[in-house]
C-alpha atoms as a PDB file:
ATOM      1  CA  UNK A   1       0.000   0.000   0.000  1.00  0.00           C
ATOM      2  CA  UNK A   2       2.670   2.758   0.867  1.00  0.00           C
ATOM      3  CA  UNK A   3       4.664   2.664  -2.094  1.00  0.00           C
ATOM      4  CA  UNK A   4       1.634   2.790  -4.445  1.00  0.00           C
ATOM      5  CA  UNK A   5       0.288   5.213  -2.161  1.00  0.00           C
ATOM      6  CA  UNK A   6       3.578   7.089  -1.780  1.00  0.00           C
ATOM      7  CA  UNK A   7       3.606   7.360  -5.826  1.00  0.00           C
ATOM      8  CA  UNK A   8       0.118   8.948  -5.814  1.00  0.00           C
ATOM      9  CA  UNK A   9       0.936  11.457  -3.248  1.00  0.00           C
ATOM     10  CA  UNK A  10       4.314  12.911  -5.229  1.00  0.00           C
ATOM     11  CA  UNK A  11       2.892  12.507  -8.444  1.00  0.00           C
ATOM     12  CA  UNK A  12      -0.204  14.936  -7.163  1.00  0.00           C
ATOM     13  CA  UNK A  13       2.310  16.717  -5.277  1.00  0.00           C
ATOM     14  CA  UNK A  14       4.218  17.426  -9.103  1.00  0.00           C
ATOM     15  CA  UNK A  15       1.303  17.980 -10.734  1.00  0.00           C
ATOM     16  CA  UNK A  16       0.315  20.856  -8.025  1.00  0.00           C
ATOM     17  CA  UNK A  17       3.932  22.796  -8.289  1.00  0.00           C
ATOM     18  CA  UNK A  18       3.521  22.344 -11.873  1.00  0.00           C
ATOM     19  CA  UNK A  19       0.185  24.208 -12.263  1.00  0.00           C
ATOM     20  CA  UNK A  20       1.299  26.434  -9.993  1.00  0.00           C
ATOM     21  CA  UNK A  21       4.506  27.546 -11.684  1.00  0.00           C
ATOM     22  CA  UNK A  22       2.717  27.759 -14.943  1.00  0.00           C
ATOM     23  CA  UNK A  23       0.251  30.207 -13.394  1.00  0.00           C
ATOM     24  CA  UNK A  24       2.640  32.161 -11.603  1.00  0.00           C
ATOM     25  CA  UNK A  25       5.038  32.898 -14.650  1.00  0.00           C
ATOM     26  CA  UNK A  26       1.754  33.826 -16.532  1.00  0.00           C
ATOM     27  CA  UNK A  27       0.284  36.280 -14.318  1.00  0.00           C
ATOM     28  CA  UNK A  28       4.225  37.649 -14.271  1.00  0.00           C
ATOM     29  CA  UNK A  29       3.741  37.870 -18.196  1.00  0.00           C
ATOM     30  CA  UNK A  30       0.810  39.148 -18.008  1.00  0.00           C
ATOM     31  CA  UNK A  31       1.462  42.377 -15.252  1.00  0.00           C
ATOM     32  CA  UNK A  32       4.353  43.110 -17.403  1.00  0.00           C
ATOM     33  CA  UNK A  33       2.709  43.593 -20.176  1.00  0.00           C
ATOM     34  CA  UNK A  34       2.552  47.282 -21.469  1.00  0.00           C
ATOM     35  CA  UNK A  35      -0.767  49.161 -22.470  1.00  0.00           C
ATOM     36  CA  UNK A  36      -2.221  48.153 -25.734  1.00  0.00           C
ATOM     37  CA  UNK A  37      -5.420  48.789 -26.918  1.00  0.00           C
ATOM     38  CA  UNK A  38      -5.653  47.097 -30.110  1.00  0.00           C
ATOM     39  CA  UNK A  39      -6.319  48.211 -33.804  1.00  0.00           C
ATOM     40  CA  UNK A  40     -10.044  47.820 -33.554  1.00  0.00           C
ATOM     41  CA  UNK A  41     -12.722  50.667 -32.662  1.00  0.00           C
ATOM     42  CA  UNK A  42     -15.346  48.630 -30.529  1.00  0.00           C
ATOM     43  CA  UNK A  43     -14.199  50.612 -27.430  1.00  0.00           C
ATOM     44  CA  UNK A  44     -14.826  49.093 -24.000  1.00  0.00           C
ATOM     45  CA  UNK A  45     -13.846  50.190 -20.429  1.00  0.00           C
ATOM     46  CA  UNK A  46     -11.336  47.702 -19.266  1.00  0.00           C
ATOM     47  CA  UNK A  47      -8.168  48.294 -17.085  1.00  0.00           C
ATOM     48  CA  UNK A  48      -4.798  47.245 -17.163  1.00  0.00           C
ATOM     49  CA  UNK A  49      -1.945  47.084 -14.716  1.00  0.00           C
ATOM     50  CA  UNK A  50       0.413  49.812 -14.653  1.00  0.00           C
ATOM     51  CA  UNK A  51       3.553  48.017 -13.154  1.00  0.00           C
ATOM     52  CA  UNK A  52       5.078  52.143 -12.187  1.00  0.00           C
ATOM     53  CA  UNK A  53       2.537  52.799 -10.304  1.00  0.00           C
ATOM     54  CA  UNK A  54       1.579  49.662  -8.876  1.00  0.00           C
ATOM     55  CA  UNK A  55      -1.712  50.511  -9.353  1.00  0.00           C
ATOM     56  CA  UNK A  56      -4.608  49.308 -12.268  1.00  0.00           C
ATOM     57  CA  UNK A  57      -6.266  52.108 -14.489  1.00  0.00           C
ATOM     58  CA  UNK A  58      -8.840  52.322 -16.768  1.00  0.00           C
ATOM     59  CA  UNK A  59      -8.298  52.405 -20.803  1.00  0.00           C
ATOM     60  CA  UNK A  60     -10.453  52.478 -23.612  1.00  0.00           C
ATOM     61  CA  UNK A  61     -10.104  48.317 -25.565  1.00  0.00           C
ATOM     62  CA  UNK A  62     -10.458  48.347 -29.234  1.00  0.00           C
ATOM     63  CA  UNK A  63     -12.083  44.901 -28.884  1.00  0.00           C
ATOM     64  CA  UNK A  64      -9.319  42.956 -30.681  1.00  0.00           C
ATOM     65  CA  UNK A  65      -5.780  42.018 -30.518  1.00  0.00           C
ATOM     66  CA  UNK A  66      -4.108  43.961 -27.989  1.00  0.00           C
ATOM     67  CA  UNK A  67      -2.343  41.669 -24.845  1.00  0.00           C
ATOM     68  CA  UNK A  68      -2.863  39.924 -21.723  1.00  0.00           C
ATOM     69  CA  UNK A  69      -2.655  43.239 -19.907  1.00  0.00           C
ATOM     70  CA  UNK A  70      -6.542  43.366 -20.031  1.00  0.00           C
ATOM     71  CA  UNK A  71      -9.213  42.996 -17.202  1.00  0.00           C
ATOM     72  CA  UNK A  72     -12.707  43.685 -17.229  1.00  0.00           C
ATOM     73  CA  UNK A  73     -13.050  44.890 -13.466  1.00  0.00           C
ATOM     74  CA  UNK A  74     -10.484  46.821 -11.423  1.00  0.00           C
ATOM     75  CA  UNK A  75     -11.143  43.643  -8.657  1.00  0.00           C
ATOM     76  CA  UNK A  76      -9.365  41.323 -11.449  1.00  0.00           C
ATOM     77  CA  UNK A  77      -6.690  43.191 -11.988  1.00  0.00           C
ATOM     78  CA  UNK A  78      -5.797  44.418  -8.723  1.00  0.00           C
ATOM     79  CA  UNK A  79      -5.933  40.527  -7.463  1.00  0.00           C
ATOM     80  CA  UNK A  80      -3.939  39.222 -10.390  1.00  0.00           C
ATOM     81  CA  UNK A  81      -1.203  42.198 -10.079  1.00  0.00           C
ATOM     82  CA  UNK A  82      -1.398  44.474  -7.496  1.00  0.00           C
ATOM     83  CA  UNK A  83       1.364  43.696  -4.944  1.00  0.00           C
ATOM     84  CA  UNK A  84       0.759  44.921  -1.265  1.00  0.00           C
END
């Protein structure tokens, strides 16, 4: 039972720091990310992360293109980026 068990156990434990690295190195992508609104003209409120000011702001979204910088409530931004 234990080493079968044992096995289980790391491989959940490797799947766990795996998803969690993954995520982490995203959200660090995306927070880095300058300002881009995209090409199109279907403006939309969103906000983005300013990474100077360490603070999210609002911008007008062309509704295409553009980057991961992009979150449609200040709440989603300021939990994926804001550092306290």
């Amino acid at each position: 039972f234990w080493p079968c068990g044992l096995f289980v156990l790391l491989s959940l434990l490797l799947v766990y720091l795996f998803i969690f690295s993954e995520s982490e190195s995203f959200y660090c992508h995306r927070c880095g990310q300058s300002l881009d609104p995209g090409p199109c003209r279907q403006y939309v409120v969103r906000w983005y992360y300013d990474p100077e000011a360490n603070s999210c702001a609002q911008f007008w979204f062309g509704g295409c293109q553009g980057n991961a910088n992009n979150f449609e409530s200040e709440s989603w931004c300021r939990k994926t980026c804001v550092s306290t």
